[in-house]
PDB file of N, CA and C in Angstrom:
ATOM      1  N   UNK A   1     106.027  93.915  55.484  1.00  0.00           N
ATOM      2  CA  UNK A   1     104.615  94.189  55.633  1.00  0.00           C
ATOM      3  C   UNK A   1     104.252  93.994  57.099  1.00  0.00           C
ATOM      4  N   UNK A   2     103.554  94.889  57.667  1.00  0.00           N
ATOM      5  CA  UNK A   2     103.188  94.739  59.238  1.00  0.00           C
ATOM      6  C   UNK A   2     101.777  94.365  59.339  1.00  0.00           C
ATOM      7  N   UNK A   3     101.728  93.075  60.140  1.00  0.00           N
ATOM      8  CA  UNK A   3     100.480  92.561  60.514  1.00  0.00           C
ATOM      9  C   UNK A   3     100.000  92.859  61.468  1.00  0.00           C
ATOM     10  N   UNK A   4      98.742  92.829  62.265  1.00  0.00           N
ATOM     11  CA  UNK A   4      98.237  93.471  63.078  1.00  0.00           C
ATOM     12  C   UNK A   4      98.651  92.327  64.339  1.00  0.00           C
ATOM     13  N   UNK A   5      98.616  93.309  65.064  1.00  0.00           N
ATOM     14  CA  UNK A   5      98.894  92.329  66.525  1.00  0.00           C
ATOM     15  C   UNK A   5      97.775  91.065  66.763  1.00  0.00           C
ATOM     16  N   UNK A   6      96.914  91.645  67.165  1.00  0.00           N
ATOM     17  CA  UNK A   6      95.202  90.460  66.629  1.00  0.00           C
ATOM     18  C   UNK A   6      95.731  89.389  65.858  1.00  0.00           C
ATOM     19  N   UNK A   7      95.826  89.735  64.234  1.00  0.00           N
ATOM     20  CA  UNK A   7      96.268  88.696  63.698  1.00  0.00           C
ATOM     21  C   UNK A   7      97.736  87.670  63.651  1.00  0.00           C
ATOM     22  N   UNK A   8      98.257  88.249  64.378  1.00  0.00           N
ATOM     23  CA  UNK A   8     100.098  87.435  65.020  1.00  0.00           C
ATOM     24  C   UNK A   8      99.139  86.855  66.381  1.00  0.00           C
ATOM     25  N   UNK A   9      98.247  87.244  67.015  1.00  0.00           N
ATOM     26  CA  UNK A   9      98.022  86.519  67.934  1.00  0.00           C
ATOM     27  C   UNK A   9      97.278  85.465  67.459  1.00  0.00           C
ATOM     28  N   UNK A  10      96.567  85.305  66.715  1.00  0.00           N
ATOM     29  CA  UNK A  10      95.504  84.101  66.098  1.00  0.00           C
ATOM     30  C   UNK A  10      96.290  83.013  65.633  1.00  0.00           C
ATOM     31  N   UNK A  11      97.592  83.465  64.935  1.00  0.00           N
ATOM     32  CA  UNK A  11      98.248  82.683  64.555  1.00  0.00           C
ATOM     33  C   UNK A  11      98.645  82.213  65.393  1.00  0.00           C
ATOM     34  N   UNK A  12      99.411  82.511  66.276  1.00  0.00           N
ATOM     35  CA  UNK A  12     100.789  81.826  67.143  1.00  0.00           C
ATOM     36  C   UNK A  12      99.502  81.306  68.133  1.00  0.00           C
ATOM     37  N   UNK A  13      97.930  81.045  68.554  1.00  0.00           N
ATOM     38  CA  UNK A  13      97.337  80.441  69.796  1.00  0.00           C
ATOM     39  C   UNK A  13      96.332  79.465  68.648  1.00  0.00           C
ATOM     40  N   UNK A  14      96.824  79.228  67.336  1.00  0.00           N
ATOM     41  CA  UNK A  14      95.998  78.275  66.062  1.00  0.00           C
ATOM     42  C   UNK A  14      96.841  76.890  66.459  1.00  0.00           C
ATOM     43  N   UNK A  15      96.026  75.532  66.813  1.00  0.00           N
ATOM     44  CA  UNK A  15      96.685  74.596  66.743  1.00  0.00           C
ATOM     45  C   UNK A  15      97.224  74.079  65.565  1.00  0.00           C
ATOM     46  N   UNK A  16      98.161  73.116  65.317  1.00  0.00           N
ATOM     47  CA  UNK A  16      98.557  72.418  63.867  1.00  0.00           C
ATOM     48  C   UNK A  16      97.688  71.589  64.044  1.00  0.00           C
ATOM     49  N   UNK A  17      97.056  70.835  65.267  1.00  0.00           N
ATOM     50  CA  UNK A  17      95.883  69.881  64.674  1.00  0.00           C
ATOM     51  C   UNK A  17      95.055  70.608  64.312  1.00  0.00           C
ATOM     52  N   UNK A  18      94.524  71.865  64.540  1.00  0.00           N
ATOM     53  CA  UNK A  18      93.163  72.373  63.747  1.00  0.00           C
ATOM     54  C   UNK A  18      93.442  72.832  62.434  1.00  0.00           C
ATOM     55  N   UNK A  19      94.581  72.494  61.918  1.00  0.00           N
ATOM     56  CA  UNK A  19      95.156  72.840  60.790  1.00  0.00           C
ATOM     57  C   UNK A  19      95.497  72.140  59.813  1.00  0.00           C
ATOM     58  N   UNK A  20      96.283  71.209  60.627  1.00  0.00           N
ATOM     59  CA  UNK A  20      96.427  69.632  59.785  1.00  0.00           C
ATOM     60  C   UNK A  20      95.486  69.333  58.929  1.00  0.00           C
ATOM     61  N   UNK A  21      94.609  68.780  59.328  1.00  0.00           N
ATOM     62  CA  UNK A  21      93.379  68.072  58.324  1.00  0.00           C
ATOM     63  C   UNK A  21      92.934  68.499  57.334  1.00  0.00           C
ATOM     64  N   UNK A  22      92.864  70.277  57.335  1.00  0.00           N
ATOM     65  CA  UNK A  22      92.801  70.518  56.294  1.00  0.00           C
ATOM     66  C   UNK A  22      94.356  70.684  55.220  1.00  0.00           C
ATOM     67  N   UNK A  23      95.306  70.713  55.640  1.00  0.00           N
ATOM     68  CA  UNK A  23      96.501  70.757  54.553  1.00  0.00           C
ATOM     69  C   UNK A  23      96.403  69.365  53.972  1.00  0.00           C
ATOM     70  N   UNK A  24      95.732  68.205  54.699  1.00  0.00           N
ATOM     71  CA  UNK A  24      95.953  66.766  54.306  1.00  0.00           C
ATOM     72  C   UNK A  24      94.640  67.151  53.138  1.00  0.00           C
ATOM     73  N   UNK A  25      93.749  67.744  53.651  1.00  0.00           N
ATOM     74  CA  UNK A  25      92.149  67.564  52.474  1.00  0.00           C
ATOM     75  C   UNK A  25      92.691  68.590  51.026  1.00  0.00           C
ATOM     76  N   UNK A  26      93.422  69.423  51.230  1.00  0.00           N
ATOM     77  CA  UNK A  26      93.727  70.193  50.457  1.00  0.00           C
ATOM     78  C   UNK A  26      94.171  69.627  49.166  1.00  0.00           C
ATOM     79  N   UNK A  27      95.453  68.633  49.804  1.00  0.00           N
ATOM     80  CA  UNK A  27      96.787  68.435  49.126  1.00  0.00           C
ATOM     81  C   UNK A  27      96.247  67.134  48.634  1.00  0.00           C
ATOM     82  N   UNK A  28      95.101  66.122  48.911  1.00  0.00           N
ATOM     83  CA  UNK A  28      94.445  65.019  48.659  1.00  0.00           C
ATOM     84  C   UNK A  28      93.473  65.490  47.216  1.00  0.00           C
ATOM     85  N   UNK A  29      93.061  66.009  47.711  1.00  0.00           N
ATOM     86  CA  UNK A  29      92.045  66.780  46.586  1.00  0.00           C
ATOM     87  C   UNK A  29      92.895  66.991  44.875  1.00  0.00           C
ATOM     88  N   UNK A  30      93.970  67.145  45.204  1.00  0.00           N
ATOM     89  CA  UNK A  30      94.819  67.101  43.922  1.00  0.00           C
ATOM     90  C   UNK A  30      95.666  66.713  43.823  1.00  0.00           C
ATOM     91  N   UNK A  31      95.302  65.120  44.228  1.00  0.00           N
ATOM     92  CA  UNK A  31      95.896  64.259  43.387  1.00  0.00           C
ATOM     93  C   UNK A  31      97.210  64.219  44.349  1.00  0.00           C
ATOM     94  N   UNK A  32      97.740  64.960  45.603  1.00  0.00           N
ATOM     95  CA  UNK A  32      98.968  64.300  45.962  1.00  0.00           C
ATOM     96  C   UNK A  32      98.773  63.710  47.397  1.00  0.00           C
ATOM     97  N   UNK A  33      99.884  63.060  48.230  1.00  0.00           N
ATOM     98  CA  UNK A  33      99.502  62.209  49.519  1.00  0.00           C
ATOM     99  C   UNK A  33      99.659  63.036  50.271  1.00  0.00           C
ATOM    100  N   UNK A  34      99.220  63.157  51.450  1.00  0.00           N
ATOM    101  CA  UNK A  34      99.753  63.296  53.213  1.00  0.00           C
ATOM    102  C   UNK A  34     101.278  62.731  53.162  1.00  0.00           C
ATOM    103  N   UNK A  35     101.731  61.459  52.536  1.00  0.00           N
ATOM    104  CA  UNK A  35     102.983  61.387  52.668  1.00  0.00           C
ATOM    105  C   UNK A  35     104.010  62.194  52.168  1.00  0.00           C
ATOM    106  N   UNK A  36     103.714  63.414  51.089  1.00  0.00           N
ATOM    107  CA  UNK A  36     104.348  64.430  50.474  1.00  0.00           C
ATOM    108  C   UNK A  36     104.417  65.260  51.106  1.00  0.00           C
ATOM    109  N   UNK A  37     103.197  65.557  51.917  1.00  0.00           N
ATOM    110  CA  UNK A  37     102.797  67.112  52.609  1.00  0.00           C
ATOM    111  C   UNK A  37     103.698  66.809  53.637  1.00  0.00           C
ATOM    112  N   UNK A  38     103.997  65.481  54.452  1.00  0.00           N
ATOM    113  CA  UNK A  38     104.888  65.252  55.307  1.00  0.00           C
ATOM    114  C   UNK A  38     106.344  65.881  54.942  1.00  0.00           C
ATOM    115  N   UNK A  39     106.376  65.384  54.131  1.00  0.00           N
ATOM    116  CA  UNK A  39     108.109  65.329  53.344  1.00  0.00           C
ATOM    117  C   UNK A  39     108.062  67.134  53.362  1.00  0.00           C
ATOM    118  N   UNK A  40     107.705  67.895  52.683  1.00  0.00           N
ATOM    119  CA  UNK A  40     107.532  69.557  52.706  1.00  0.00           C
ATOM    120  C   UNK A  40     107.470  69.922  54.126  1.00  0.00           C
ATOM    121  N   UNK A  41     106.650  68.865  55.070  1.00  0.00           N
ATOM    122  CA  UNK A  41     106.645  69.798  56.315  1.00  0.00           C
ATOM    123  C   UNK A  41     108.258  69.866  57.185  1.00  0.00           C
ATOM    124  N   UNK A  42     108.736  68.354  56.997  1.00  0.00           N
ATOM    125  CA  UNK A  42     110.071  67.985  57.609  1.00  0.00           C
ATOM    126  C   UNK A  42     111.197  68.770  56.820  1.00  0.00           C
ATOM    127  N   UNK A  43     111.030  69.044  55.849  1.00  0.00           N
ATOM    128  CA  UNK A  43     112.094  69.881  55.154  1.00  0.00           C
ATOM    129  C   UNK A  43     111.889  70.939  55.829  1.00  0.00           C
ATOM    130  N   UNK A  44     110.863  71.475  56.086  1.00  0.00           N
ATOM    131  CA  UNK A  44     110.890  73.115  56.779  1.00  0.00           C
ATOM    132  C   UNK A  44     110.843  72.831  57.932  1.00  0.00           C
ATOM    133  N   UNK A  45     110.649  71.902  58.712  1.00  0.00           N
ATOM    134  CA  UNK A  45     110.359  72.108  60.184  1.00  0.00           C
ATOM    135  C   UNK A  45     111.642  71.176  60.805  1.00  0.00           C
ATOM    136  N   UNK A  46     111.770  70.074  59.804  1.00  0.00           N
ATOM    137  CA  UNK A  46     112.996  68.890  60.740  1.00  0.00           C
ATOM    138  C   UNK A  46     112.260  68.107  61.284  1.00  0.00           C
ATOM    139  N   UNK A  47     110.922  68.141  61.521  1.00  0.00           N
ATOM    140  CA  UNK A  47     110.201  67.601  62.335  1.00  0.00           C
ATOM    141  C   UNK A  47     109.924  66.033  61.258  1.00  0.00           C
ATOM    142  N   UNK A  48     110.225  64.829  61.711  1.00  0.00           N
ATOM    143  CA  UNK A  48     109.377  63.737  61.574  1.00  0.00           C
ATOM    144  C   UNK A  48     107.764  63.622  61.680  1.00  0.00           C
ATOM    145  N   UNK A  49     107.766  62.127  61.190  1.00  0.00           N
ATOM    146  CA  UNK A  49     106.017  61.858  61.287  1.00  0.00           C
ATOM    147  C   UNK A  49     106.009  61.672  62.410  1.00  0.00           C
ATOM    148  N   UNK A  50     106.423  60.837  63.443  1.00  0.00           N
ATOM    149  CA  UNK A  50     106.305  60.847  64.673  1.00  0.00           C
ATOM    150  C   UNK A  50     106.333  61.861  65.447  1.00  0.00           C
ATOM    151  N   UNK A  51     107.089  63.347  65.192  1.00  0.00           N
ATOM    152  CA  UNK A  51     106.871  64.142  65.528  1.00  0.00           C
ATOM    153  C   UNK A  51     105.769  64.589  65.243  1.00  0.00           C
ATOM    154  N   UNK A  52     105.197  64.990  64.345  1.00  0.00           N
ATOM    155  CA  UNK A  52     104.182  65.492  63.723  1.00  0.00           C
ATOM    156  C   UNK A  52     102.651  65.126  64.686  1.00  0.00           C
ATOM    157  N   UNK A  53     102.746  63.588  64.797  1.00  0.00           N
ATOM    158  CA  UNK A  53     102.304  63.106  65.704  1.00  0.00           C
ATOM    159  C   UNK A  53     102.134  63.723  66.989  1.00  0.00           C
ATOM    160  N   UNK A  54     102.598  63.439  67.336  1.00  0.00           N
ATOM    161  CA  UNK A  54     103.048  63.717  68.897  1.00  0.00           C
ATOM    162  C   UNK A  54     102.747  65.207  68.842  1.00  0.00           C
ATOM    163  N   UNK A  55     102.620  66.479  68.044  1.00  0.00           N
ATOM    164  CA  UNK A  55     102.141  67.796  67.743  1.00  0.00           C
ATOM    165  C   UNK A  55     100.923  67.947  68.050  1.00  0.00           C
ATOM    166  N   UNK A  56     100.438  67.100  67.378  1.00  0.00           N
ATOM    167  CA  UNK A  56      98.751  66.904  66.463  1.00  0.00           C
ATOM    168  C   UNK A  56      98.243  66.089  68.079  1.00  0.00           C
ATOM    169  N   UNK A  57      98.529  65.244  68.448  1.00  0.00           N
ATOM    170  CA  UNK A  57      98.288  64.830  70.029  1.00  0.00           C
ATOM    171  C   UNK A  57      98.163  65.950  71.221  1.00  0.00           C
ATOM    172  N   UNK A  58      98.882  66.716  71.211  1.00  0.00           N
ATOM    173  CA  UNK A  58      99.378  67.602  72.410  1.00  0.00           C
ATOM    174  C   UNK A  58      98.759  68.869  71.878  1.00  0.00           C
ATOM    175  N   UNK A  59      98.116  68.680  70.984  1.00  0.00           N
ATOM    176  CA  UNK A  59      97.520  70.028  70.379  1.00  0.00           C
ATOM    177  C   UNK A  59      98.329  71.343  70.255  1.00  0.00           C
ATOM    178  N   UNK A  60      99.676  70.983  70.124  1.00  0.00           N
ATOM    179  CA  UNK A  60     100.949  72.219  70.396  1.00  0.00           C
ATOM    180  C   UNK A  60      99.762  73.600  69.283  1.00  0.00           C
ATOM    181  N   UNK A  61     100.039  74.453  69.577  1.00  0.00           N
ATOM    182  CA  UNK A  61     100.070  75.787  69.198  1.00  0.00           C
ATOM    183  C   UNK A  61     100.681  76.230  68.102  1.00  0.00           C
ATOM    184  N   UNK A  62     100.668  77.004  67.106  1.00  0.00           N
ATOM    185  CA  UNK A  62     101.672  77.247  65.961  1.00  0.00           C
ATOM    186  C   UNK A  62     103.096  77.624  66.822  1.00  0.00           C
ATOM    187  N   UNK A  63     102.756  78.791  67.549  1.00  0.00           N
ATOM    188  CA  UNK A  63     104.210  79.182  68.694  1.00  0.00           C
ATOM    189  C   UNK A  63     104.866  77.951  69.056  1.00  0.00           C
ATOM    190  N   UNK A  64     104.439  77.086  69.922  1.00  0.00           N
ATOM    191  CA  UNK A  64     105.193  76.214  70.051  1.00  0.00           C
ATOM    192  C   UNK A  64     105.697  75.212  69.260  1.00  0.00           C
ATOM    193  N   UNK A  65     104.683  75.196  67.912  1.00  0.00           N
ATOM    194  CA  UNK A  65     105.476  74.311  67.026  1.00  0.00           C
ATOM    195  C   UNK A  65     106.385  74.384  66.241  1.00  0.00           C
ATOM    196  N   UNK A  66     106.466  75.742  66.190  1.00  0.00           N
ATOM    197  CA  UNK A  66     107.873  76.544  65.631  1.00  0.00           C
ATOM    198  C   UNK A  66     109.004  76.936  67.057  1.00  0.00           C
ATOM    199  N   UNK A  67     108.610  76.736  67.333  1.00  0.00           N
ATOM    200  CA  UNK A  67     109.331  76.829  68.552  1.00  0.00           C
ATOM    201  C   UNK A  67     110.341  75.920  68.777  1.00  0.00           C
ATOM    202  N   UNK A  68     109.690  74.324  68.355  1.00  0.00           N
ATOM    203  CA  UNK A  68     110.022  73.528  68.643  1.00  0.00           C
ATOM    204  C   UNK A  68     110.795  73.333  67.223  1.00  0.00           C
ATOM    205  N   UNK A  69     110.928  73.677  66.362  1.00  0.00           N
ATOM    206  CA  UNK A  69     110.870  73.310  65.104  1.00  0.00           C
ATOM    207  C   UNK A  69     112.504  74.025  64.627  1.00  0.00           C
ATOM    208  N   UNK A  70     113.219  73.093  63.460  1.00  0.00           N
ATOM    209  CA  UNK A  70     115.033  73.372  63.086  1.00  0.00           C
ATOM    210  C   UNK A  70     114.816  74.278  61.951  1.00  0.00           C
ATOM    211  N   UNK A  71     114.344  75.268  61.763  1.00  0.00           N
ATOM    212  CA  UNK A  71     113.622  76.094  60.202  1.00  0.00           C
ATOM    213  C   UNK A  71     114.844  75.779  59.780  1.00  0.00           C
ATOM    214  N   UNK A  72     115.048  75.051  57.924  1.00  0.00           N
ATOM    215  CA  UNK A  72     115.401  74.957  57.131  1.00  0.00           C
ATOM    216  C   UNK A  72     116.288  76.029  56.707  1.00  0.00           C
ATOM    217  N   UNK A  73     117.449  76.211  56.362  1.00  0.00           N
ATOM    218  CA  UNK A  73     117.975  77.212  56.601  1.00  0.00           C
ATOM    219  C   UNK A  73     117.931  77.742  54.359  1.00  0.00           C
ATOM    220  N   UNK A  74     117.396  76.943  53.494  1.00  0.00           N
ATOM    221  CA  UNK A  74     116.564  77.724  52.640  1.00  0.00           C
ATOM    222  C   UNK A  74     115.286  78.341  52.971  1.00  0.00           C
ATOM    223  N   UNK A  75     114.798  78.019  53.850  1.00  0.00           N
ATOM    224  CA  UNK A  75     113.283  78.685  54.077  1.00  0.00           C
ATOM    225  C   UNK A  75     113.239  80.046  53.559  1.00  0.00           C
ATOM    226  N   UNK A  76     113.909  80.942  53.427  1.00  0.00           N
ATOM    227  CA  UNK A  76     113.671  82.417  53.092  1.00  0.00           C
ATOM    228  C   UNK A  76     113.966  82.464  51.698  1.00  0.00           C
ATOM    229  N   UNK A  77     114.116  81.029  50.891  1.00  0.00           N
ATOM    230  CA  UNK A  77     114.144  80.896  49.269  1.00  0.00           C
ATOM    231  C   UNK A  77     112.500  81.276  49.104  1.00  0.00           C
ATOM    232  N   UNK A  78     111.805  80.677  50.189  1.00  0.00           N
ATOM    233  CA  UNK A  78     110.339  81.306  50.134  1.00  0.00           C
ATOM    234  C   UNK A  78     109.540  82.281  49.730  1.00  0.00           C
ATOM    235  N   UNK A  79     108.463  82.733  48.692  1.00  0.00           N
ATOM    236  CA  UNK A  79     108.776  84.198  48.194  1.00  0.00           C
ATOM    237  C   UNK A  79     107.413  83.994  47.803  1.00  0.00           C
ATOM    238  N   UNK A  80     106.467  84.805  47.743  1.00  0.00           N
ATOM    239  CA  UNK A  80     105.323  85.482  47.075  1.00  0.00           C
ATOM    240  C   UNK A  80     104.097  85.479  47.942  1.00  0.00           C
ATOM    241  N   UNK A  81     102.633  85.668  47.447  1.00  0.00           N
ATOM    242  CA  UNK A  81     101.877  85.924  48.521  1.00  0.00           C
ATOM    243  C   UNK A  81     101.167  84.689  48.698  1.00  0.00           C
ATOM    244  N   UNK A  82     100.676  85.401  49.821  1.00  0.00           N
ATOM    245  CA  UNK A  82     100.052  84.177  50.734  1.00  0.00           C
ATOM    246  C   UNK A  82      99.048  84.737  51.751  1.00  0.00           C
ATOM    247  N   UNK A  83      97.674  84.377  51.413  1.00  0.00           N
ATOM    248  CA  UNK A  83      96.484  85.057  51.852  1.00  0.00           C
ATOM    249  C   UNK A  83      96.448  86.392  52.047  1.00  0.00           C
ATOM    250  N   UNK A  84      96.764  87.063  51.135  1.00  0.00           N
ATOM    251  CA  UNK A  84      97.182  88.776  51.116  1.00  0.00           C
ATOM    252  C   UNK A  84      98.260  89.153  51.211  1.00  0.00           C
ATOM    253  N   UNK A  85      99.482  88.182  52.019  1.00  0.00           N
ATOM    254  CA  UNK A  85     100.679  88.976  52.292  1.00  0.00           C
ATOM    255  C   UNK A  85     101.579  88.239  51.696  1.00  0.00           C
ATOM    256  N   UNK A  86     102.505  89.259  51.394  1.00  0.00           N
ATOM    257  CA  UNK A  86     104.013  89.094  50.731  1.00  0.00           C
ATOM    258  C   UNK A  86     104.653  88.465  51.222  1.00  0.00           C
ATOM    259  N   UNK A  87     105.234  87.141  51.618  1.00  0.00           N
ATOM    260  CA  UNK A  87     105.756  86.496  52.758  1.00  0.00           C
ATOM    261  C   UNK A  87     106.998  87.311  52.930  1.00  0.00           C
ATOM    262  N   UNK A  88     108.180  87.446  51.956  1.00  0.00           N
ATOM    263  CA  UNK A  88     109.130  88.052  52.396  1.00  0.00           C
ATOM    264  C   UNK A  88     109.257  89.232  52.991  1.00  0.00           C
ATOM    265  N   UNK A  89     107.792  90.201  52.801  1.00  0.00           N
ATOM    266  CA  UNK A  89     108.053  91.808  53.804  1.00  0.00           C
ATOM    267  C   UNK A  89     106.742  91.116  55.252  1.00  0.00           C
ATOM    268  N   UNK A  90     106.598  89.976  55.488  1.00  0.00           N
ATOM    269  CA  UNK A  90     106.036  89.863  57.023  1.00  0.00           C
ATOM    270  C   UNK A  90     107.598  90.260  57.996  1.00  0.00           C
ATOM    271  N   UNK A  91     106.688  91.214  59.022  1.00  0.00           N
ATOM    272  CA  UNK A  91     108.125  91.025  59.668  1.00  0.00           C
ATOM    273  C   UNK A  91     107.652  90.118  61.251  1.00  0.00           C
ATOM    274  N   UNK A  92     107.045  90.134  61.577  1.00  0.00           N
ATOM    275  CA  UNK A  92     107.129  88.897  62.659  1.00  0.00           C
ATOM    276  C   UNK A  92     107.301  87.504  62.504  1.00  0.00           C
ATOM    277  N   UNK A  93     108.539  87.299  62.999  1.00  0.00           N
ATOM    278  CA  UNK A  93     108.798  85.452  62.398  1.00  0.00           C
ATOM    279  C   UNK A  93     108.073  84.711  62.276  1.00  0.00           C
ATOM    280  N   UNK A  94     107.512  84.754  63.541  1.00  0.00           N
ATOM    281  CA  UNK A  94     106.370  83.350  63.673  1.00  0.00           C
ATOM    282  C   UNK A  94     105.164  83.171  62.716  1.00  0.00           C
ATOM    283  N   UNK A  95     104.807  84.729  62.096  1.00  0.00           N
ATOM    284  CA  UNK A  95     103.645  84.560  60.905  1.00  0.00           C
ATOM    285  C   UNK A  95     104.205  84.561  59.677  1.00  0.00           C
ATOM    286  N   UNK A  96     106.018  84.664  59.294  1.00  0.00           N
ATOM    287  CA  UNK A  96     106.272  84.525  58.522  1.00  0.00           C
ATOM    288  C   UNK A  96     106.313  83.043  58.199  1.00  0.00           C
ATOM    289  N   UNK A  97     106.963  82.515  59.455  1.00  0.00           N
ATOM    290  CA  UNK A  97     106.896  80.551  59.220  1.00  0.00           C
ATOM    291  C   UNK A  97     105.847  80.106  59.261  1.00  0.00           C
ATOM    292  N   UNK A  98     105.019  80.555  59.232  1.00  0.00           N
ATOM    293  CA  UNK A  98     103.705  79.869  59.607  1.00  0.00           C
ATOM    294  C   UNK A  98     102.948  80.037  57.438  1.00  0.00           C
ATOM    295  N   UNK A  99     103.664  81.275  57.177  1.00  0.00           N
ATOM    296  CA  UNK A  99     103.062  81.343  56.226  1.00  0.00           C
ATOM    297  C   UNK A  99     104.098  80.704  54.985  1.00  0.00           C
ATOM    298  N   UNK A 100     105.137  80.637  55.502  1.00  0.00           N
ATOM    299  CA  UNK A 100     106.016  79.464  54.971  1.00  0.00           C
ATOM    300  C   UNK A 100     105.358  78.107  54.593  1.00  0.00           C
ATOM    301  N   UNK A 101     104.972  77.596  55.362  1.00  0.00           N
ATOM    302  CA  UNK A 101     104.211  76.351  55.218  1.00  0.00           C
ATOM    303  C   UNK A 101     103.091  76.430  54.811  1.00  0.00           C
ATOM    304  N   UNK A 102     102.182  77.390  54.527  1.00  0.00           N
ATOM    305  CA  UNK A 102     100.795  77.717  53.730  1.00  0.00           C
ATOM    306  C   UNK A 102     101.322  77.738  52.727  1.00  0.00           C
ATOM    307  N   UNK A 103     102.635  78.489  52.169  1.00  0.00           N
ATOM    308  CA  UNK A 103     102.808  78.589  50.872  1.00  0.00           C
ATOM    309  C   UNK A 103     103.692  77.327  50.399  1.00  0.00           C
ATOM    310  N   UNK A 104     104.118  76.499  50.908  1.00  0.00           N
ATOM    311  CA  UNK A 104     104.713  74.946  51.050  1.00  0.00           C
ATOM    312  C   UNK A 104     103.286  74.123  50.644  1.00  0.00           C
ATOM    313  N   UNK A 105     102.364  74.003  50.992  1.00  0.00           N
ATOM    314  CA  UNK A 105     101.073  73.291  51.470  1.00  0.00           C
ATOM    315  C   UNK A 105     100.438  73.563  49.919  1.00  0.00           C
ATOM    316  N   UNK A 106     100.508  74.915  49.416  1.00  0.00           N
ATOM    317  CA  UNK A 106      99.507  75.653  47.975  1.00  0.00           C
ATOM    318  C   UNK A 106     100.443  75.160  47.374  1.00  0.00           C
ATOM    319  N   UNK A 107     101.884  75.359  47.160  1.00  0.00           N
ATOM    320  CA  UNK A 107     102.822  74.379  45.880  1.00  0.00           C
ATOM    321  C   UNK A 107     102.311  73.341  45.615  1.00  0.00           C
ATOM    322  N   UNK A 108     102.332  72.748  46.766  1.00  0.00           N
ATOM    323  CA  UNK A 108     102.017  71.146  46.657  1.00  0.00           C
ATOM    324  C   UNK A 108     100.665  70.658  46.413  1.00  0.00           C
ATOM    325  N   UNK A 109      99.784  71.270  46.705  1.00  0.00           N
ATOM    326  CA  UNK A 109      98.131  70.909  46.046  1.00  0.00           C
ATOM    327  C   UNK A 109      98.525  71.938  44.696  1.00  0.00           C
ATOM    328  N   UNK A 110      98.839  72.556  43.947  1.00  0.00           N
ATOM    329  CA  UNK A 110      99.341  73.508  42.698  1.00  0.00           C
ATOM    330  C   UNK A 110      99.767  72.417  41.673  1.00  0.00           C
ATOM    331  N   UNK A 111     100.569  70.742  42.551  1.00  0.00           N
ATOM    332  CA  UNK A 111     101.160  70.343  41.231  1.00  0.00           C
ATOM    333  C   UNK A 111     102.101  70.353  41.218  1.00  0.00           C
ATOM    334  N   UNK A 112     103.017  71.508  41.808  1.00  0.00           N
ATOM    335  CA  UNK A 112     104.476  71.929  41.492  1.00  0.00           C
ATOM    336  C   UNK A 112     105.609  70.647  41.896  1.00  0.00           C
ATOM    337  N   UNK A 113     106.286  70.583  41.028  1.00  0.00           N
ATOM    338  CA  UNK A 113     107.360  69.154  41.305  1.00  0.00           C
ATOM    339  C   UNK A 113     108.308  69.506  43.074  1.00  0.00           C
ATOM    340  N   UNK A 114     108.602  68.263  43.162  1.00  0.00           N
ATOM    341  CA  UNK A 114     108.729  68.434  44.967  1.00  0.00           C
ATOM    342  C   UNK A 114     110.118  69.239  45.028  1.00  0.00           C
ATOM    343  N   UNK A 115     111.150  69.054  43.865  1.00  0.00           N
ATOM    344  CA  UNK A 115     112.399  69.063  44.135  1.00  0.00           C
ATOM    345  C   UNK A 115     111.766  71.014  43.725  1.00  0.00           C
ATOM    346  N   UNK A 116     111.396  71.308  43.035  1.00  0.00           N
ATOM    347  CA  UNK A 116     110.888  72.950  43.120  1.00  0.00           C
ATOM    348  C   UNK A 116     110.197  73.456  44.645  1.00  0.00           C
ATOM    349  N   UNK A 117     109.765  72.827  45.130  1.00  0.00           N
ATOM    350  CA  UNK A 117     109.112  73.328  46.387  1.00  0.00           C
ATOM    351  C   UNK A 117     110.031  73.048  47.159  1.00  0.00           C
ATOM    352  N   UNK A 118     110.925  72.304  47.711  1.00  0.00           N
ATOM    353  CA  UNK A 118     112.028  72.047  48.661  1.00  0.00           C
ATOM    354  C   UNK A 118     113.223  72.665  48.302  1.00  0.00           C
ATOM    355  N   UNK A 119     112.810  73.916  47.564  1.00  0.00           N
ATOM    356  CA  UNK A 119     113.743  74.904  46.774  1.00  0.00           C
ATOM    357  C   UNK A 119     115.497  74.618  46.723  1.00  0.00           C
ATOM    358  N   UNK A 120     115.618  72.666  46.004  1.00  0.00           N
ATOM    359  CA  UNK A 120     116.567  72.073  45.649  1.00  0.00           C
ATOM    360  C   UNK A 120     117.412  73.008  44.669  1.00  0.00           C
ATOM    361  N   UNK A 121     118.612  73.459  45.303  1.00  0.00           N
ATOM    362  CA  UNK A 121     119.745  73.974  44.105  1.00  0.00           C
ATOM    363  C   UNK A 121     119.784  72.645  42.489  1.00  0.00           C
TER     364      UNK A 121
END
């Protein structure tokens, strides 16, 4: 699926701190922790809390936080939509990982057991 240039740019210049707070209000709201949403983010990103930190400080950029980031090498177990789009036909990486973790973030306020979202064989 091809996204518009506009919207690959919004993404990749969106901070994770302007983002954060709400995946934490999201995933709080039903019933699960920030310490889960952590655990989902480090599975896809590698990134620690201290990292995470240190993100959310420096106000990194989605670009650079994938940038910076070891993508999970299940990540493309990843599959269905996500704010209109099909994650698996995005073809620009960076809005595909980005929508990786939106659809990581909706499992996990959904309920769905962790070892299903960390798409455990």
């Amino acid at each position: 699926m091809k996204t518009t240039k506009e919207h690959d740019a919004r993404i990749a210049n969106m901070t994770f701190a302007s983002v954060y707070p709400h995946y934490v209000t999201k995933v709080q709201k039903k019933g699960r922790t920030e310490k889960e949403l952590q655990q989902v983010i480090t599975w896809l990103t590698g990134f620690e809390s201290s990292d995470l930190k240190r993100l959310i400080k420096s106000k990194a950029t989605f670009e650079q936080f994938f940038a910076g980031a070891t993508l999970n090498p299940h990540a493309s177990l990843i599959t269905g939509t996500i704010c209109g789009y099909r994650i698996e036909e995005i073809e620009t990486p960076l809005t595909r990982k980005t929508r990786y973790l939106d659809k990581l973030v909706d499992e996990l306020a959904k309920g769905r057991k962790m070892e299903k979202i960390l798409r455990a064989p």
